[in-house]
N, C-alpha and C. Protein backbone atom coordinates (compact mmCIF):
# COMPACT_ATOMS: atom_id res chain seq x y z
N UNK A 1 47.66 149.34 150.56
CA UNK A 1 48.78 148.95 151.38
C UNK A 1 50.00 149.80 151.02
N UNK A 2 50.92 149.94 152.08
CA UNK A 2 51.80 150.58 151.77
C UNK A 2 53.16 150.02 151.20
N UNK A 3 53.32 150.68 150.03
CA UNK A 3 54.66 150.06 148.66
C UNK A 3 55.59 151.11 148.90
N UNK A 4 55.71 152.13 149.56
CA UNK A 4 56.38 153.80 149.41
C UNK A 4 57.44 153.68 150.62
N UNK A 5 58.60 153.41 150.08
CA UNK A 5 59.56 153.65 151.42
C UNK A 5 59.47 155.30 151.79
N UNK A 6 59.47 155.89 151.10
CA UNK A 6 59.78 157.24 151.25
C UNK A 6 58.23 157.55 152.32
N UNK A 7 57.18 157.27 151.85
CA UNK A 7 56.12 157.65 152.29
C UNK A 7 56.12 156.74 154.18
N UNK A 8 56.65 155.80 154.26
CA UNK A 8 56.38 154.92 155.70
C UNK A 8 57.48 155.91 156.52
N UNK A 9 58.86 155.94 155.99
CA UNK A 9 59.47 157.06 156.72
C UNK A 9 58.84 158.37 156.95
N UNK A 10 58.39 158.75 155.87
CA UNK A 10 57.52 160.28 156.48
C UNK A 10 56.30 160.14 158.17
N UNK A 11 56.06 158.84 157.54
CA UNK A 11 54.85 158.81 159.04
C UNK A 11 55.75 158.78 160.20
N UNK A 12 56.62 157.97 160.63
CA UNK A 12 57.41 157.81 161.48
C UNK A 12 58.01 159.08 161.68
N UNK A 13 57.71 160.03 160.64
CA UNK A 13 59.17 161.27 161.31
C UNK A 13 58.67 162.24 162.15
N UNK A 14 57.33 162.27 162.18
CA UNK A 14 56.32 162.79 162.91
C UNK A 14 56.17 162.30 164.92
N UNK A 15 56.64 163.16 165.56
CA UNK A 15 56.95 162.41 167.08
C UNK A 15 55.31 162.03 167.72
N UNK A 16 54.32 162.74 166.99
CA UNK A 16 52.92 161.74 167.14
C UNK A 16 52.29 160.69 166.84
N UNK A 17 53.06 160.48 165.48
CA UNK A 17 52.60 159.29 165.14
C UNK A 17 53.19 158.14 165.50
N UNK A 18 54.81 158.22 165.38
CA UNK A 18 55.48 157.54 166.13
C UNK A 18 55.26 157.23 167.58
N UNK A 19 54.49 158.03 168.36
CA UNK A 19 54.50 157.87 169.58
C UNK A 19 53.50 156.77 169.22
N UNK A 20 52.32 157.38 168.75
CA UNK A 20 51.08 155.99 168.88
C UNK A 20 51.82 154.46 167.80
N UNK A 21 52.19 154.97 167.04
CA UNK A 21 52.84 153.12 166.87
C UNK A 21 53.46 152.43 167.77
N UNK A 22 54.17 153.12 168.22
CA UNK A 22 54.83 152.31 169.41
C UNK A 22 54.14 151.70 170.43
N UNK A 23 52.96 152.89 170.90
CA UNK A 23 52.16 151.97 171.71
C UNK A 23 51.34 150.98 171.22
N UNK A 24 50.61 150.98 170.11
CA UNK A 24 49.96 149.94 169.30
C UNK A 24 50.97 148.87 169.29
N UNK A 25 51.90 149.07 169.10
CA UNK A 25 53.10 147.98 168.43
C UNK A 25 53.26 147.16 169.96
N UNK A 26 53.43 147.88 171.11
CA UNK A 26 53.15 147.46 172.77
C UNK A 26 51.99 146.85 173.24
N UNK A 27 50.78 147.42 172.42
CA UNK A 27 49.81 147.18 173.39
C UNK A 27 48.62 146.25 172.38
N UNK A 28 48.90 146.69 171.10
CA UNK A 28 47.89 145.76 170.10
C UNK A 28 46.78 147.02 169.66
N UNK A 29 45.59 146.57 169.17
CA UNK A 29 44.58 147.83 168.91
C UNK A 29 44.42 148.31 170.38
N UNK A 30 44.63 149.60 169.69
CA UNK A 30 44.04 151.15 170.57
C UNK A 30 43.09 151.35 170.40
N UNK A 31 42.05 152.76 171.08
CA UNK A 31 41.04 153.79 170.43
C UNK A 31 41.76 154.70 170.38
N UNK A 32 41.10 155.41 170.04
CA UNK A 32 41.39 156.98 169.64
C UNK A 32 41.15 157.46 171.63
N UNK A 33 40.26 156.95 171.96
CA UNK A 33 40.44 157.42 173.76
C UNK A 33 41.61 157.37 174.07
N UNK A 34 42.48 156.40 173.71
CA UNK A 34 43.71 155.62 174.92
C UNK A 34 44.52 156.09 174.37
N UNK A 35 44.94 156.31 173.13
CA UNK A 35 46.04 157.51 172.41
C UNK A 35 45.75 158.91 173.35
N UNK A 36 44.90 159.54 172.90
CA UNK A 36 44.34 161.23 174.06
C UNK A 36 44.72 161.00 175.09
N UNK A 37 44.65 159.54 176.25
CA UNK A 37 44.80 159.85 177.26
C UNK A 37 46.43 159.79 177.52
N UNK A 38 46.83 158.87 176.69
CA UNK A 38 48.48 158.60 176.88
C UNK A 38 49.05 159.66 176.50
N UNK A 39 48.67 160.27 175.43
CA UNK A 39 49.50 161.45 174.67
C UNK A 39 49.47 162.44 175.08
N UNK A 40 48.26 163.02 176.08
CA UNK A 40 47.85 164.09 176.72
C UNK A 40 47.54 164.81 175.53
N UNK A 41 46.95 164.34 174.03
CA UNK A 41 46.82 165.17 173.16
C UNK A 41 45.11 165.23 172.98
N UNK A 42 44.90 166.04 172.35
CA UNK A 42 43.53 166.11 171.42
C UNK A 42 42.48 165.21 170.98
N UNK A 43 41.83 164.75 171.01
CA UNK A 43 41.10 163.59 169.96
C UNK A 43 41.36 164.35 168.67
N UNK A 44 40.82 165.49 168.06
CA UNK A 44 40.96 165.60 166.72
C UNK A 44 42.48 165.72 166.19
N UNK A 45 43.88 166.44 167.19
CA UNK A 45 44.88 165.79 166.86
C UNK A 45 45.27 164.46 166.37
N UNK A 46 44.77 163.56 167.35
CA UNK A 46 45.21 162.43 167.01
C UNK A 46 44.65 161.38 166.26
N UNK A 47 43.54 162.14 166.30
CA UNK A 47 42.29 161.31 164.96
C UNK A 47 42.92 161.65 163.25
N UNK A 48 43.87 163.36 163.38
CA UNK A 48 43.77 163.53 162.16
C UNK A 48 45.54 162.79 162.08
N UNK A 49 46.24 162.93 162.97
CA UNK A 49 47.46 161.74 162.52
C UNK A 49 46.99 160.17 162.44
N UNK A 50 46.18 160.06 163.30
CA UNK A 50 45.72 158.30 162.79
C UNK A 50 45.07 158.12 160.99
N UNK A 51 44.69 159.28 160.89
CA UNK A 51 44.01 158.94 159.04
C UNK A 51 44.97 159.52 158.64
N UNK A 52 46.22 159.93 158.68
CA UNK A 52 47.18 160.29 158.11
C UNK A 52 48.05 158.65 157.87
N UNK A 53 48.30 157.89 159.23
CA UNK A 53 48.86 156.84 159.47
C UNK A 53 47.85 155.17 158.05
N UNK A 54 46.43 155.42 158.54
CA UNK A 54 45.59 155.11 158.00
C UNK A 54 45.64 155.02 156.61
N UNK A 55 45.78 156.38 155.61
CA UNK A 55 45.71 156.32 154.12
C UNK A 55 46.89 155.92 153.53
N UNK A 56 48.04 156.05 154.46
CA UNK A 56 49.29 155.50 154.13
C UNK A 56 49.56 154.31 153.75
N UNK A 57 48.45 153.56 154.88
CA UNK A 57 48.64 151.73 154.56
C UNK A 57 49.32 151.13 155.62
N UNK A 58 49.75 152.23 156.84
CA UNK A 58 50.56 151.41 158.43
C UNK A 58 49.40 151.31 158.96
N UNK A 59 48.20 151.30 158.90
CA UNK A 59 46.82 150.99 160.07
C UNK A 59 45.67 150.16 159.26
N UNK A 60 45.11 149.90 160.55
CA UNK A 60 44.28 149.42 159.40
C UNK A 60 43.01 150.15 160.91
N UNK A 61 41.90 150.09 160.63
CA UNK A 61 40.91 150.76 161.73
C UNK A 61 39.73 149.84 162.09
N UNK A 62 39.32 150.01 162.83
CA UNK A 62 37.94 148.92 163.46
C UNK A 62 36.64 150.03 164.13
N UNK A 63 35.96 149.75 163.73
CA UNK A 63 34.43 150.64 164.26
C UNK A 63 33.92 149.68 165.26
N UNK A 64 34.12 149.75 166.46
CA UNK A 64 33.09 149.46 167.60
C UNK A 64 32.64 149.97 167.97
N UNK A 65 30.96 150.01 167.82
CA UNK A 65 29.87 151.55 168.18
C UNK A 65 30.54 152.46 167.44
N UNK A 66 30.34 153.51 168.39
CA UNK A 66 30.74 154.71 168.01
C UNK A 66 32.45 155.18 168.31
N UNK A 67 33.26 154.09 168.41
CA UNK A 67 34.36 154.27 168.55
C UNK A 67 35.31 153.67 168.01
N UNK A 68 36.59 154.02 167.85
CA UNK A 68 37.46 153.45 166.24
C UNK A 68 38.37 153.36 167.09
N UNK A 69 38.96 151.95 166.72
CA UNK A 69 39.96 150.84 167.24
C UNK A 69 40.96 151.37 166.16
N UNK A 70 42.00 151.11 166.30
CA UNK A 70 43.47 150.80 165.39
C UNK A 70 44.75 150.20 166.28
N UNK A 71 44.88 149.27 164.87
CA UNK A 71 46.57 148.22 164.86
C UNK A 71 46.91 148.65 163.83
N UNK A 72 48.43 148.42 163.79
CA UNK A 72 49.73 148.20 163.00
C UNK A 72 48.57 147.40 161.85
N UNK A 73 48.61 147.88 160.57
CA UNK A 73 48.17 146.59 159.46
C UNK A 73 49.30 145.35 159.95
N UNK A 74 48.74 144.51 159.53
CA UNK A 74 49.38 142.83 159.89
C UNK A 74 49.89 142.68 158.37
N UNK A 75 49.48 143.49 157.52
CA UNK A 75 50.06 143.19 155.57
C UNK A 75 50.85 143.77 155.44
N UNK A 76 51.57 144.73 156.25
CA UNK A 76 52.91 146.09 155.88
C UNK A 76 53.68 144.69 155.52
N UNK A 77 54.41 145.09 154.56
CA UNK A 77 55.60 144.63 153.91
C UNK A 77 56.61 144.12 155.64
N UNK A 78 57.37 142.72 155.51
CA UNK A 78 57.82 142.52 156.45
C UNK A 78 59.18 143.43 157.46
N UNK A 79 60.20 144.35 156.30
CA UNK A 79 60.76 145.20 156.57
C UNK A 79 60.32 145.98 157.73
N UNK A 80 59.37 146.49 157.19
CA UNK A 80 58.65 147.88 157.66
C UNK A 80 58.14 147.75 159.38
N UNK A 81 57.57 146.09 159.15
CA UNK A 81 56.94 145.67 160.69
C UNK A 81 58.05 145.73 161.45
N UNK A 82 59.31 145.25 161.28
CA UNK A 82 60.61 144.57 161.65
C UNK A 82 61.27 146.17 162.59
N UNK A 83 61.34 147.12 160.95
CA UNK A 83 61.72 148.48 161.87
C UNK A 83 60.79 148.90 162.79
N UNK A 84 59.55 148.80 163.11
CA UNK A 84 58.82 149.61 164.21
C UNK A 84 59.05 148.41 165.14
N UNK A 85 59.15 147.15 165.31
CA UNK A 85 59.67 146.47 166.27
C UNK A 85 60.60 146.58 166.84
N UNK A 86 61.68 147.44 166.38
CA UNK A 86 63.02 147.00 166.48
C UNK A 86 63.52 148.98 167.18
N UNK A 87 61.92 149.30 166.78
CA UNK A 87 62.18 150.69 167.15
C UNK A 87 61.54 150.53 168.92
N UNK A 88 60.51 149.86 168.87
CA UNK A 88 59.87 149.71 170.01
C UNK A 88 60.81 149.09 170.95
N UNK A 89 61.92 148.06 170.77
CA UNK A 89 62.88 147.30 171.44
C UNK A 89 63.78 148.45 172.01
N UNK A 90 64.15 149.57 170.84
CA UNK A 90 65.21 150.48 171.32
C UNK A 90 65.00 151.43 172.25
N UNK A 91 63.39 151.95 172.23
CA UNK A 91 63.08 152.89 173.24
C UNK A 91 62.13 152.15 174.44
N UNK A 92 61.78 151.21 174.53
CA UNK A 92 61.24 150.43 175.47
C UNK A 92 61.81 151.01 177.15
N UNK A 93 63.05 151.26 177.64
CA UNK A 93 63.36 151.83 178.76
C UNK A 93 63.55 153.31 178.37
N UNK A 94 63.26 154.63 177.72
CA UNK A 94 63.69 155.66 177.44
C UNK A 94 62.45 156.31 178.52
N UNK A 95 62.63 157.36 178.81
CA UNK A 95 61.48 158.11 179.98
C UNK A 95 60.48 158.51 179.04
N UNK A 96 60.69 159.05 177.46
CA UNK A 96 59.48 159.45 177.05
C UNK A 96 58.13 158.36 176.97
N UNK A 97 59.22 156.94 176.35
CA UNK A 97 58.13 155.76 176.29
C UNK A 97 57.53 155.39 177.67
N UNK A 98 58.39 155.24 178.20
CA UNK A 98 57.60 154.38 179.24
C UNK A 98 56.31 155.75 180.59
N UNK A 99 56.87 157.36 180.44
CA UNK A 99 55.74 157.91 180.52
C UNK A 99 54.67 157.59 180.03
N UNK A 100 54.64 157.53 178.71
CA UNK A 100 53.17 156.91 178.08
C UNK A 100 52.85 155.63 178.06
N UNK A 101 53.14 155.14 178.31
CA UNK A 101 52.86 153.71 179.18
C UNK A 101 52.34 153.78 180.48
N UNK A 102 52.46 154.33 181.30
CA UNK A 102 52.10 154.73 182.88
C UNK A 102 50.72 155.58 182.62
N UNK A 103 50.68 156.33 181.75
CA UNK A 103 48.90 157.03 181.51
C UNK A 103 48.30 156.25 180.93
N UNK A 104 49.07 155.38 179.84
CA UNK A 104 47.97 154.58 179.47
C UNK A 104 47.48 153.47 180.32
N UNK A 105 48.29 153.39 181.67
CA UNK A 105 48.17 152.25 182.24
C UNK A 105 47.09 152.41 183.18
N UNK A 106 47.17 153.93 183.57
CA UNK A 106 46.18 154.19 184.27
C UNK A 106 44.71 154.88 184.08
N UNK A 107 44.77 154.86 182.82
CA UNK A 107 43.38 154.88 182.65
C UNK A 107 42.59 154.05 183.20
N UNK A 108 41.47 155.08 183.89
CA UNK A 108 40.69 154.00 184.33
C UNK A 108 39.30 153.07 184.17
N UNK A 109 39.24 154.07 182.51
CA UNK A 109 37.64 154.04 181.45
C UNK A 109 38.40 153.22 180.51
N UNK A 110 39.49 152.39 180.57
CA UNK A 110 39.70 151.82 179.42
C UNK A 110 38.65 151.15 178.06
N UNK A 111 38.59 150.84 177.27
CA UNK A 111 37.86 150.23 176.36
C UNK A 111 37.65 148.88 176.95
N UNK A 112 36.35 148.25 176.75
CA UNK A 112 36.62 146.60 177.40
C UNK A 112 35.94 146.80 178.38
N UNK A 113 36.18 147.66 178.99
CA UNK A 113 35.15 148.16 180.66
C UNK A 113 34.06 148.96 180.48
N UNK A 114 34.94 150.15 180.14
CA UNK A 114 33.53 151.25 179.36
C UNK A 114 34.21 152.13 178.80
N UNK A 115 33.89 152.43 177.78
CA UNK A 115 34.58 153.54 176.68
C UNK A 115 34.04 154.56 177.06
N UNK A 116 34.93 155.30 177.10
CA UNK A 116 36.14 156.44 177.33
C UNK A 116 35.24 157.84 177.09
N UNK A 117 35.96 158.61 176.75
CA UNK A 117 35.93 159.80 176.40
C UNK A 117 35.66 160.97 175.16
């Protein structure tokens, strides 16, 4: 779990990782599909910031089949939850967030239906 102020700010300073907390923090567990499709990024991009996010102690991960779920850990120190809430409150109307909200919305292989990509 994560004890490292210095280390939870480093993840956040990153505009990828931050992007996917926010949506996790919006939307609850992700895959690694629904990040790629929102982010317009990579799977191995965003696979290698999610185990970046991951060893830190902000994720925690889920294996369904062959595909890996992630949430916000629910054990982060209460601070820590409070600032990515409070970050998600501040950019909630900004055009970058709510773009990625609109791809993720429209996916149309979501997880739950049929996984993805």
């Amino acid at each position: 779990m994560l004890n490292d102020t210095d280390t939870f700010f480093k993840m956040l300073s990153d505009s990828t990782r931050l992007r996917c907390l926010l949506l996790m923090q919006a939307e609850g567990e992700l895959c690694v599909c629904e990040l790629t499709h929102a982010l317009n990024l990579s799977q191995p991009k965003i696979s290698r910031h999610l185990a970046h996010l991951r060893e830190a102690g902000v994720l925690v991960a889920r294996r369904n089949g062959t595909w890996m779920n992630y949430r916000i850990n629910p054990d982060l120190d209460g601070w820590a939850l409070s600032i990515i809430q409070q970050t998600l409150d501040g950019v909630r109307e900004s055009e970058s967030f709510i773009s990625d909200r609109k791809l993720l919305d429209a996916m149309t292989d979501r997880p739950g239906l049929v996984c993805c990509a």
